[in-house]
C-alpha atoms as a PDB file:
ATOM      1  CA  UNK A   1     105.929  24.805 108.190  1.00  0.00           C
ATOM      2  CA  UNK A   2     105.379  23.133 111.693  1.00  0.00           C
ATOM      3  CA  UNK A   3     104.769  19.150 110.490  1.00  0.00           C
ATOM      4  CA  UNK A   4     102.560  19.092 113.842  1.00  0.00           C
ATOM      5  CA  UNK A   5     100.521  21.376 112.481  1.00  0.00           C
ATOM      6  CA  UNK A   6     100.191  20.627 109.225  1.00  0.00           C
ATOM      7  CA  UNK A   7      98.837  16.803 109.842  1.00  0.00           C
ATOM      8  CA  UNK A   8      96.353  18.132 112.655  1.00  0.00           C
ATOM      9  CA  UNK A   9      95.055  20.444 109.824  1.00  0.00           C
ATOM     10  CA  UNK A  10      94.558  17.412 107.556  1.00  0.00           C
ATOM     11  CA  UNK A  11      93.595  14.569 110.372  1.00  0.00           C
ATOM     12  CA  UNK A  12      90.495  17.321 111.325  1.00  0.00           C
ATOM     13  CA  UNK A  13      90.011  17.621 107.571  1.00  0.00           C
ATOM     14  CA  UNK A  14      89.705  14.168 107.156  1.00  0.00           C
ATOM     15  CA  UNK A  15      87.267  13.740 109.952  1.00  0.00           C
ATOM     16  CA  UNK A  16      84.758  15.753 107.454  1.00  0.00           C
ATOM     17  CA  UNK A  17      84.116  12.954 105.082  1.00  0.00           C
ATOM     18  CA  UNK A  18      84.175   9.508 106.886  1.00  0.00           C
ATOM     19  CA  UNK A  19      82.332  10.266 110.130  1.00  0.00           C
ATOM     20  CA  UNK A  20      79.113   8.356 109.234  1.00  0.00           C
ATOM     21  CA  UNK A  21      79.751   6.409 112.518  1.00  0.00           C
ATOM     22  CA  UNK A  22      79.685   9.652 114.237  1.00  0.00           C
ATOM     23  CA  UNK A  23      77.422  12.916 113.586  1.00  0.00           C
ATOM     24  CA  UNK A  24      79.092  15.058 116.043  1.00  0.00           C
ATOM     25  CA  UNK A  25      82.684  13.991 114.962  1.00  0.00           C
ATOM     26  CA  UNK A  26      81.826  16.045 111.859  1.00  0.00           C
ATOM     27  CA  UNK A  27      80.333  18.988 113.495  1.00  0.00           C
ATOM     28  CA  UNK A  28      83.401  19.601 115.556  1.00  0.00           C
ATOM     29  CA  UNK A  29      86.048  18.889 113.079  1.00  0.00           C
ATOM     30  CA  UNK A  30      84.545  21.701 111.139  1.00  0.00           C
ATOM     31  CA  UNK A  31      84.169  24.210 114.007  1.00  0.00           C
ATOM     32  CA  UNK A  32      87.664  22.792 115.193  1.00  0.00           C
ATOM     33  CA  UNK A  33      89.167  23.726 111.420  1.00  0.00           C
ATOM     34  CA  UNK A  34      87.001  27.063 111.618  1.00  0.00           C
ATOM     35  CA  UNK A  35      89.636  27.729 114.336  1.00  0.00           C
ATOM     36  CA  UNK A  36      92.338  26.838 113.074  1.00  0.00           C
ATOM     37  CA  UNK A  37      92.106  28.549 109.964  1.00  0.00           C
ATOM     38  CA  UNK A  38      91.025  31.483 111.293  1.00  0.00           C
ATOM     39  CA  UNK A  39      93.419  34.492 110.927  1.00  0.00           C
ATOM     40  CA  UNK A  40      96.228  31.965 109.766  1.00  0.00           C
ATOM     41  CA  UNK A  41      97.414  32.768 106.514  1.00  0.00           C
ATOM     42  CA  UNK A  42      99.865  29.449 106.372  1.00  0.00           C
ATOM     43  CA  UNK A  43      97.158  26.807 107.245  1.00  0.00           C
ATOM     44  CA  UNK A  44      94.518  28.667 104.624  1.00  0.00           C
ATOM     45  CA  UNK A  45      97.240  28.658 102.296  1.00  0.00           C
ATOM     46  CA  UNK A  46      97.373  24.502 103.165  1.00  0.00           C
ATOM     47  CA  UNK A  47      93.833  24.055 102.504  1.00  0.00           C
ATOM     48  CA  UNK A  48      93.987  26.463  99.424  1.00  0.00           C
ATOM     49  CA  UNK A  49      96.603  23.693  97.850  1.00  0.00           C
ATOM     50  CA  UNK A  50      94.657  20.889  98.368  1.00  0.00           C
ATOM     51  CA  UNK A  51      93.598  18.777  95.288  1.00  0.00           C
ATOM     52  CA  UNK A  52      90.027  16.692  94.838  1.00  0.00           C
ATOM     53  CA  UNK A  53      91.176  13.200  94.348  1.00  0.00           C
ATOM     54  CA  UNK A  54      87.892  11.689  94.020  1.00  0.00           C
ATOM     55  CA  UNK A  55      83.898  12.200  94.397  1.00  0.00           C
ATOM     56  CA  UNK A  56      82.220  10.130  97.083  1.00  0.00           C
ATOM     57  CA  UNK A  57      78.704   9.178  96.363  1.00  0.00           C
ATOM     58  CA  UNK A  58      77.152   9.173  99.723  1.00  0.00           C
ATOM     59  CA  UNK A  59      73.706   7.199 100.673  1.00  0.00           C
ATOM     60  CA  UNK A  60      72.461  10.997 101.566  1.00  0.00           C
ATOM     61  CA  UNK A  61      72.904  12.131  97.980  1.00  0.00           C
ATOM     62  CA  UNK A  62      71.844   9.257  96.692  1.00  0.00           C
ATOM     63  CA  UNK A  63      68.465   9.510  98.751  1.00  0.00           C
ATOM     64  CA  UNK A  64      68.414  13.034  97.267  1.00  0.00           C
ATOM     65  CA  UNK A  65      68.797  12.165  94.297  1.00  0.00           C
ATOM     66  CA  UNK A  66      72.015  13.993  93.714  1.00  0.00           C
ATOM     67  CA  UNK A  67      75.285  12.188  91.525  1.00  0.00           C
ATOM     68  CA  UNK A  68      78.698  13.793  92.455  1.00  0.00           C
ATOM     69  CA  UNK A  69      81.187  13.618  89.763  1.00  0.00           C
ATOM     70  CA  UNK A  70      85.161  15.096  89.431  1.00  0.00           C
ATOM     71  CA  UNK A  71      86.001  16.550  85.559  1.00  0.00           C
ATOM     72  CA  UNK A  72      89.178  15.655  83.918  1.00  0.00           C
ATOM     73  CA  UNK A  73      90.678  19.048  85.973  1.00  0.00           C
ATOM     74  CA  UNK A  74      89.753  18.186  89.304  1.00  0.00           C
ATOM     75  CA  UNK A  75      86.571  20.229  89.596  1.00  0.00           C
ATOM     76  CA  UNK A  76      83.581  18.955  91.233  1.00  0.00           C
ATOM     77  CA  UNK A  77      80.441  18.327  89.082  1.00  0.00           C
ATOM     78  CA  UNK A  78      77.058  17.663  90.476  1.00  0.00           C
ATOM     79  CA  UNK A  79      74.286  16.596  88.818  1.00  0.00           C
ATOM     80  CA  UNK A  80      70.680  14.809  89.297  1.00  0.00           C
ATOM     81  CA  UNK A  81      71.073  10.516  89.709  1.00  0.00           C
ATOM     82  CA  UNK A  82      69.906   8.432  87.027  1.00  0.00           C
ATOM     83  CA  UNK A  83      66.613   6.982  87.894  1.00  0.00           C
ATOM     84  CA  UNK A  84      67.110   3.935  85.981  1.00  0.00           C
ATOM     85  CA  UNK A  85      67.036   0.301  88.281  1.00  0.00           C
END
């Protein structure tokens, strides 16, 4: 596996979930990792691999009214917010 490679993958992942700063950032990273995983069986087997490590609860769910949650396996749970203040 080319190391060059394999942290672009995962710096243009990254670039998915903290760009609040930046709309577009996020728009290209995903067209950028469209590209790159396109007809490349190593880097989709990267991504495949990959692991949630936690849930972020972002001010747009919470306007929508959405709760994120990861199970005891890893899998992603969603699920309406409390409405309690």
């Amino acid at each position: 596996e080319d190391q060059n490679v394999r942290n672009g993958l995962h710096v243009l992942l990254s670039c998915t979930s903290f760009a609040y700063g930046c709309f577009t950032l996020r728009e290209w990273a995903i067209i950028a990792i469209h590209n790159i995983l396109e007809g490349n069986d190593e880097n989709q087997k990267v991504v495949e691999e990959l692991e949630a490590q936690q849930a972020l609860q972002t001010p747009e769910l919470q306007k929508l009214g959405v709760k994120v949650n990861l199970d005891k396996r890893g899998q992603v749970q969603v699920s309406q917010a409390s409405t309690d203040k």
